[in-house]
PDB file of N, CA and C in Angstrom:
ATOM      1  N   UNK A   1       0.834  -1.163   0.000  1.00  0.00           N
ATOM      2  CA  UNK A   1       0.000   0.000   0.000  1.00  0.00           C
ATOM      3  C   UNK A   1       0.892   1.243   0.000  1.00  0.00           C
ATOM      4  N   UNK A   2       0.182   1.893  -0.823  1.00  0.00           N
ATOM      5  CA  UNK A   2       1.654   3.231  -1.234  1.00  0.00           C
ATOM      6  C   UNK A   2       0.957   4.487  -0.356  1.00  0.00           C
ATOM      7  N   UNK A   3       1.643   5.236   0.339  1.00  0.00           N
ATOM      8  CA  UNK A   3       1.031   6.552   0.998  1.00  0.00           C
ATOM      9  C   UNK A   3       0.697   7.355   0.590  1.00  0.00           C
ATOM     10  N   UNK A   4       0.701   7.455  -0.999  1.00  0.00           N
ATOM     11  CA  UNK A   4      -0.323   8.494  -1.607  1.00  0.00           C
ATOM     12  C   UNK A   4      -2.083   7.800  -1.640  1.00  0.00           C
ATOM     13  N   UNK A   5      -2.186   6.307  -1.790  1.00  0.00           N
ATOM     14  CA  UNK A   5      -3.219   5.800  -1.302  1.00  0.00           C
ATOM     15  C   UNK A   5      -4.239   6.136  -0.008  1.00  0.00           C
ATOM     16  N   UNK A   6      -3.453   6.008   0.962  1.00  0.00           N
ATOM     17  CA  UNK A   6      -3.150   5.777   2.100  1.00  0.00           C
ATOM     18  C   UNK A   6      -3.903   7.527   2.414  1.00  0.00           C
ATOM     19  N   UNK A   7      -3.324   8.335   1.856  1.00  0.00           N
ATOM     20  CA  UNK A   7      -3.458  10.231   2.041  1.00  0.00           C
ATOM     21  C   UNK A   7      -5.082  10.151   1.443  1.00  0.00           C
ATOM     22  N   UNK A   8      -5.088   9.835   0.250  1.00  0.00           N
ATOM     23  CA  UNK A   8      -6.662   9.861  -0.269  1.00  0.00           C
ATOM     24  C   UNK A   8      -7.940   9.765   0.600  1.00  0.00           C
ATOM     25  N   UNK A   9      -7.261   8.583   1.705  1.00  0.00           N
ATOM     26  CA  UNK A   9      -8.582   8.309   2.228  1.00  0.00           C
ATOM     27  C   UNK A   9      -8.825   8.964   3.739  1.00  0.00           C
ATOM     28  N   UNK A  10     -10.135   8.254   3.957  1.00  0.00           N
ATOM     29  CA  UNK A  10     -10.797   9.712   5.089  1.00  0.00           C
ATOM     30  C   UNK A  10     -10.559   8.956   6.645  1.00  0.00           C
ATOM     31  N   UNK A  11     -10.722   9.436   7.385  1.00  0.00           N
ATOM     32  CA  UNK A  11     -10.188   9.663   8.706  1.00  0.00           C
ATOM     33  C   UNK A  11     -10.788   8.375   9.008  1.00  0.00           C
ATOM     34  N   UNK A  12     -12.140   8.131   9.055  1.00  0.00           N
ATOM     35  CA  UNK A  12     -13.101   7.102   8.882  1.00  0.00           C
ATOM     36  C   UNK A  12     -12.715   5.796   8.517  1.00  0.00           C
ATOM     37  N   UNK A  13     -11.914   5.874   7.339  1.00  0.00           N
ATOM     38  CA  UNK A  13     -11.552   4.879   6.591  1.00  0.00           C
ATOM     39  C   UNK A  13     -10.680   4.219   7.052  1.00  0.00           C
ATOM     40  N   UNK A  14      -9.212   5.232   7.674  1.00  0.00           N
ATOM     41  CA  UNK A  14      -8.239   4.862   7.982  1.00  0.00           C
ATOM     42  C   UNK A  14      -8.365   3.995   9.380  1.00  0.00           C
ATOM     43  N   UNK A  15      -9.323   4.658  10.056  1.00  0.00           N
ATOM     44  CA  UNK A  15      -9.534   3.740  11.450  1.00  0.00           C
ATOM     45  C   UNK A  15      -9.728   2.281  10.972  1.00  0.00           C
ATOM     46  N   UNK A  16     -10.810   1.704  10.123  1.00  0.00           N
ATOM     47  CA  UNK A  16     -11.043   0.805   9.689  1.00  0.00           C
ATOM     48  C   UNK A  16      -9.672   0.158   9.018  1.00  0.00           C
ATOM     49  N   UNK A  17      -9.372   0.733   8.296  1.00  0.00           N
ATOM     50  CA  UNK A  17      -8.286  -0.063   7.591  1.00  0.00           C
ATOM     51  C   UNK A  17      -7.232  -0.500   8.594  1.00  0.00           C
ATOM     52  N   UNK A  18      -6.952   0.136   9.617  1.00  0.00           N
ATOM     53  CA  UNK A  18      -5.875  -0.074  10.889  1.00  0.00           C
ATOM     54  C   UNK A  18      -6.630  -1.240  11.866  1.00  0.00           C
ATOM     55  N   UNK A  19      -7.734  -1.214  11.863  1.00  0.00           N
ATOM     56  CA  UNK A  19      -8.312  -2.497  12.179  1.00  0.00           C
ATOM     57  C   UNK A  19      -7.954  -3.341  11.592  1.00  0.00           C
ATOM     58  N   UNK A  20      -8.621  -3.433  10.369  1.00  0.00           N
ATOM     59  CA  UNK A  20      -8.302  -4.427   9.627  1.00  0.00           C
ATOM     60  C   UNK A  20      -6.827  -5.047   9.466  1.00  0.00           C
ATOM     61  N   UNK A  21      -5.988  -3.980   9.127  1.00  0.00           N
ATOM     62  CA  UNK A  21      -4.179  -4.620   9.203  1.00  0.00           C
ATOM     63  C   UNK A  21      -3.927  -5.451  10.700  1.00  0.00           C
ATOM     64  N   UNK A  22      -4.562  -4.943  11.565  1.00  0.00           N
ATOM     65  CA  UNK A  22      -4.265  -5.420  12.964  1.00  0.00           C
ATOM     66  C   UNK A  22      -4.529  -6.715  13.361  1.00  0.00           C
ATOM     67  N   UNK A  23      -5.800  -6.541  12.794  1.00  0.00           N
ATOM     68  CA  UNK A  23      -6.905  -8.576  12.118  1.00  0.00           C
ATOM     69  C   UNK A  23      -5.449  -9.139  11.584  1.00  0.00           C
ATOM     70  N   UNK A  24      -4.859  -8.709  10.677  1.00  0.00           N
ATOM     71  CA  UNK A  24      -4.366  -9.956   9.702  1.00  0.00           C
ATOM     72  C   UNK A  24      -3.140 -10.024  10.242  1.00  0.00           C
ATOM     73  N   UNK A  25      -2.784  -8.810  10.915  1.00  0.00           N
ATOM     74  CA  UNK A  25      -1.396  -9.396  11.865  1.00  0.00           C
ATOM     75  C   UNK A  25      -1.106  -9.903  12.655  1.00  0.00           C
ATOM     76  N   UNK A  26      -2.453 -10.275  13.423  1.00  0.00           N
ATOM     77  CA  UNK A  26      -2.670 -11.151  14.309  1.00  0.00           C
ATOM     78  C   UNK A  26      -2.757 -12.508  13.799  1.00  0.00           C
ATOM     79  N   UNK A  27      -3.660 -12.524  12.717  1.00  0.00           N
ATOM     80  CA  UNK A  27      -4.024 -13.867  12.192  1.00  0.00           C
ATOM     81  C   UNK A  27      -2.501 -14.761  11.579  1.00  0.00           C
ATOM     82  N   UNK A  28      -1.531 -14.164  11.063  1.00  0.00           N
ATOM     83  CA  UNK A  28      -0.527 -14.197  10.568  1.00  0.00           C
ATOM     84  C   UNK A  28       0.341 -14.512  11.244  1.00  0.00           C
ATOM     85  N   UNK A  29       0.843 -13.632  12.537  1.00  0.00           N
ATOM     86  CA  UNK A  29       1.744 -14.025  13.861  1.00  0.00           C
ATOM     87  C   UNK A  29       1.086 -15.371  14.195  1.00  0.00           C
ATOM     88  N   UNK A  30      -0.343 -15.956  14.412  1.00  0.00           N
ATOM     89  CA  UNK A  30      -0.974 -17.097  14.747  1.00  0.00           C
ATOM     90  C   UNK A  30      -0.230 -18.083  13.817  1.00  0.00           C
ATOM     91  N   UNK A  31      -0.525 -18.024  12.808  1.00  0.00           N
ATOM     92  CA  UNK A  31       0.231 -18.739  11.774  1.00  0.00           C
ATOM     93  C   UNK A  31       1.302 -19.253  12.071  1.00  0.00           C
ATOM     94  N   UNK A  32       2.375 -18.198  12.111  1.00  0.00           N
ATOM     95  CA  UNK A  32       3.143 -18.271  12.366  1.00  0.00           C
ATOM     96  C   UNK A  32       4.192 -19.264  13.122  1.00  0.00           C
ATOM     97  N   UNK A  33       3.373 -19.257  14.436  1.00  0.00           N
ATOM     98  CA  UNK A  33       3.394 -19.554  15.449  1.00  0.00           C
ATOM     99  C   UNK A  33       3.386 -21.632  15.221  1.00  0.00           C
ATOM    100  N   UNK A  34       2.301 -21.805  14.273  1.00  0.00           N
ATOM    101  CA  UNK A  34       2.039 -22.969  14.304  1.00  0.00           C
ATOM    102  C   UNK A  34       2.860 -23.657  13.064  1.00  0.00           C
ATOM    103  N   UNK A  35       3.712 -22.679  12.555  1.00  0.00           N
ATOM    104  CA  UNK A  35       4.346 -23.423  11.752  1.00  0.00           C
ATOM    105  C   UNK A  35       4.004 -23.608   9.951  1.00  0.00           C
ATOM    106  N   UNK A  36       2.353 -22.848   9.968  1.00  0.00           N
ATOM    107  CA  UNK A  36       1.330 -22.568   8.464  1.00  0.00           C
ATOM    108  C   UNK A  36       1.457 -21.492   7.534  1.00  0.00           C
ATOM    109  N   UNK A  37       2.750 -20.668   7.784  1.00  0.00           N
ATOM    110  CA  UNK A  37       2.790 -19.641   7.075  1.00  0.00           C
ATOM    111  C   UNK A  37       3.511 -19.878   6.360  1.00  0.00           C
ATOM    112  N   UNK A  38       3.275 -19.349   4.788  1.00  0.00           N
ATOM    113  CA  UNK A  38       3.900 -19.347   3.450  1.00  0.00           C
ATOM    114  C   UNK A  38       4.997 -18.467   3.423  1.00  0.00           C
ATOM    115  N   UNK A  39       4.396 -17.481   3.845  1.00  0.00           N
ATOM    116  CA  UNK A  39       5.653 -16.414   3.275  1.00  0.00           C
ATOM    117  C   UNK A  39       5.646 -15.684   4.345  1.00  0.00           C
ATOM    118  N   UNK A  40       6.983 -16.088   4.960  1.00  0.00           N
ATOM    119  CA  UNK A  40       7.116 -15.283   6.637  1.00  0.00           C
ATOM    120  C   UNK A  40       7.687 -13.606   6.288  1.00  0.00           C
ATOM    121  N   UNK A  41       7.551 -13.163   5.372  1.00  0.00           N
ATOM    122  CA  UNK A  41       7.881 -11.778   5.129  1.00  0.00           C
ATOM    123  C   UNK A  41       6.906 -10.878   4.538  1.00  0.00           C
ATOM    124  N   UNK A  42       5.823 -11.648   5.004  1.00  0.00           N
ATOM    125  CA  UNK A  42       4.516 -10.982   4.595  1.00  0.00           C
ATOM    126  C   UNK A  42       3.949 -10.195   6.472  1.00  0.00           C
ATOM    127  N   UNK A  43       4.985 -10.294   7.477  1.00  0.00           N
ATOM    128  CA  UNK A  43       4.679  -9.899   8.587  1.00  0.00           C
ATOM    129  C   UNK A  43       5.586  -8.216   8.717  1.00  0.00           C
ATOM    130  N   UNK A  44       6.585  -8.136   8.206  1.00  0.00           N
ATOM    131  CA  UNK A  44       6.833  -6.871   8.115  1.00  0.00           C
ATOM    132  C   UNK A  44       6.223  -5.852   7.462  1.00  0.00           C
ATOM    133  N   UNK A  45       5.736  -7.029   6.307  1.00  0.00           N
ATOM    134  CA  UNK A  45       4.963  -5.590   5.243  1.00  0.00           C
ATOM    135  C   UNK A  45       3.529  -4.975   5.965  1.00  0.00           C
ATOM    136  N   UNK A  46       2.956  -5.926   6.700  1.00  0.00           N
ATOM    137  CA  UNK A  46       1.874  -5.930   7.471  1.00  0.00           C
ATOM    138  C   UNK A  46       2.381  -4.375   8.923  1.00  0.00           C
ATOM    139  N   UNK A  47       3.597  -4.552   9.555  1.00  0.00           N
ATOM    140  CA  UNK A  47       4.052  -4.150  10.285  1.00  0.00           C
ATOM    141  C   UNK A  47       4.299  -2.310   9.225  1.00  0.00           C
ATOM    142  N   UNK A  48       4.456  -2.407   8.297  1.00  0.00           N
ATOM    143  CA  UNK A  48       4.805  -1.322   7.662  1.00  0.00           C
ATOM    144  C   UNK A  48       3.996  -0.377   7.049  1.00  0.00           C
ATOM    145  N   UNK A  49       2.747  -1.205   6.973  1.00  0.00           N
ATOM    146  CA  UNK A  49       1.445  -0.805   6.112  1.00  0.00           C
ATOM    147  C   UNK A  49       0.689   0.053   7.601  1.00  0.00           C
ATOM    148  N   UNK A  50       0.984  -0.647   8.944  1.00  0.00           N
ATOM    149  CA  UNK A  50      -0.113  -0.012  10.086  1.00  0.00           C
ATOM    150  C   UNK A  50       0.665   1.392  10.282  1.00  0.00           C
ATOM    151  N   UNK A  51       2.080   1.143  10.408  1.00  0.00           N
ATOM    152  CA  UNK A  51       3.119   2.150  10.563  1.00  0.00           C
ATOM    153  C   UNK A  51       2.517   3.609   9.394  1.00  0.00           C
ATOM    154  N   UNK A  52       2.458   3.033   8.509  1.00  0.00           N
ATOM    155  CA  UNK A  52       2.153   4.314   7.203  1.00  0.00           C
ATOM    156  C   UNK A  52       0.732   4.663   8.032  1.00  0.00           C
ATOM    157  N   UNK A  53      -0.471   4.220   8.356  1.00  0.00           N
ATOM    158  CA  UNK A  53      -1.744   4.443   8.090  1.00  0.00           C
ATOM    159  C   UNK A  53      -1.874   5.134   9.446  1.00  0.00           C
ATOM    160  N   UNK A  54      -1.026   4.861  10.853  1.00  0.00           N
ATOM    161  CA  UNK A  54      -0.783   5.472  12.105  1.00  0.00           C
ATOM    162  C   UNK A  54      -0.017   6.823  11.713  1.00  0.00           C
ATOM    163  N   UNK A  55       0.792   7.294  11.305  1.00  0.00           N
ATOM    164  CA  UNK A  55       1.549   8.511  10.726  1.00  0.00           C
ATOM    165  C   UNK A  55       0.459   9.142  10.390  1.00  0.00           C
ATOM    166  N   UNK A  56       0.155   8.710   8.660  1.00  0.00           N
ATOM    167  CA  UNK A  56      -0.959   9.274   8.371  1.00  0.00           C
ATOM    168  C   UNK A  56      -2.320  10.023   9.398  1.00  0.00           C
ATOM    169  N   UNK A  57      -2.803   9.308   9.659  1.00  0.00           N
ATOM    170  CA  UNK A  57      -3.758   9.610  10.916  1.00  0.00           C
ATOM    171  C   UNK A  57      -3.047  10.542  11.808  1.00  0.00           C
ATOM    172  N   UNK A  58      -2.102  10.140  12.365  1.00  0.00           N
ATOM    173  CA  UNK A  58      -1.805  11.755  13.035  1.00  0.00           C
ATOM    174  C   UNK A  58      -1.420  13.010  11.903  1.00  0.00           C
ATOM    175  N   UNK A  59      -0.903  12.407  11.169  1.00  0.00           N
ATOM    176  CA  UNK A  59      -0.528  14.229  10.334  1.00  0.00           C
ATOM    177  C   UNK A  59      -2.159  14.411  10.110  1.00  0.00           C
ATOM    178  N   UNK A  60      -3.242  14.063  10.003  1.00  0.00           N
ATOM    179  CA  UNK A  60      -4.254  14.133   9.833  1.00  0.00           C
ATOM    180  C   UNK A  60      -4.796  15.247  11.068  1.00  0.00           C
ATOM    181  N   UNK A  61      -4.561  14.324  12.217  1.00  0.00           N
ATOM    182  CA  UNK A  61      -4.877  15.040  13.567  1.00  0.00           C
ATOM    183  C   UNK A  61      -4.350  16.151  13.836  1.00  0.00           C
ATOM    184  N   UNK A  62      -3.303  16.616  13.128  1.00  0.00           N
ATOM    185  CA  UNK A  62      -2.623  17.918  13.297  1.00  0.00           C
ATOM    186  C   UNK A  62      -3.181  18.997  12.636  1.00  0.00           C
ATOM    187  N   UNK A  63      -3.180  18.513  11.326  1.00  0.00           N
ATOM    188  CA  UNK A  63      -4.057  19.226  10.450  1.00  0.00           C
ATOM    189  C   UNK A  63      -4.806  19.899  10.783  1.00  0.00           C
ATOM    190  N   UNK A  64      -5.683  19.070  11.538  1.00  0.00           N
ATOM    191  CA  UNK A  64      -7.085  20.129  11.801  1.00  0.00           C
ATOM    192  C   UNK A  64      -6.750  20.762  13.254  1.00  0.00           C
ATOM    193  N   UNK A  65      -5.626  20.483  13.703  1.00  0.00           N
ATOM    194  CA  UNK A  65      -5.724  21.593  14.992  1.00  0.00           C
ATOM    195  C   UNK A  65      -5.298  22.840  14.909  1.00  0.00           C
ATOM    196  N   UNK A  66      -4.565  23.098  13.551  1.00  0.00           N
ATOM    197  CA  UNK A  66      -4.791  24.060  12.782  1.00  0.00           C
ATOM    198  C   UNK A  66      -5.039  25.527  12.511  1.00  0.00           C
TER     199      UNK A  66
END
């Protein structure tokens, strides 16, 4: 997910989507764990994608204090 994506969307969205990354990084570390994961470098990108969408959201929060 590229951070001009990431900028497009609305405050709303981003909460959701940070849910959602949080779901699959959990589900994934589970994986993990048991030995079922394909591609163990699909946990950083996961780790990198919440990182962008948390930034985002605060430069967001700044924004409007404004």
């Amino acid at each position: 997910m590229k951070p001009s994506e990431i900028r497009e969307m609305t405050l709303d969205d981003l909460k959701l989507k940070l849910k959602e990354l949080s779901k699959e990084l959990f589900n994934i570390k589970f994986q993990h764990a048991t030995g079922r994961l394909d591609n163990p470098m699909r946990i950083p990108q996961i780790k990198k994608n919440i990182a962008r969408v948390k930034t985002i959201m605060r430069e967001k929060g700044l924004e409007k204090r404004v």
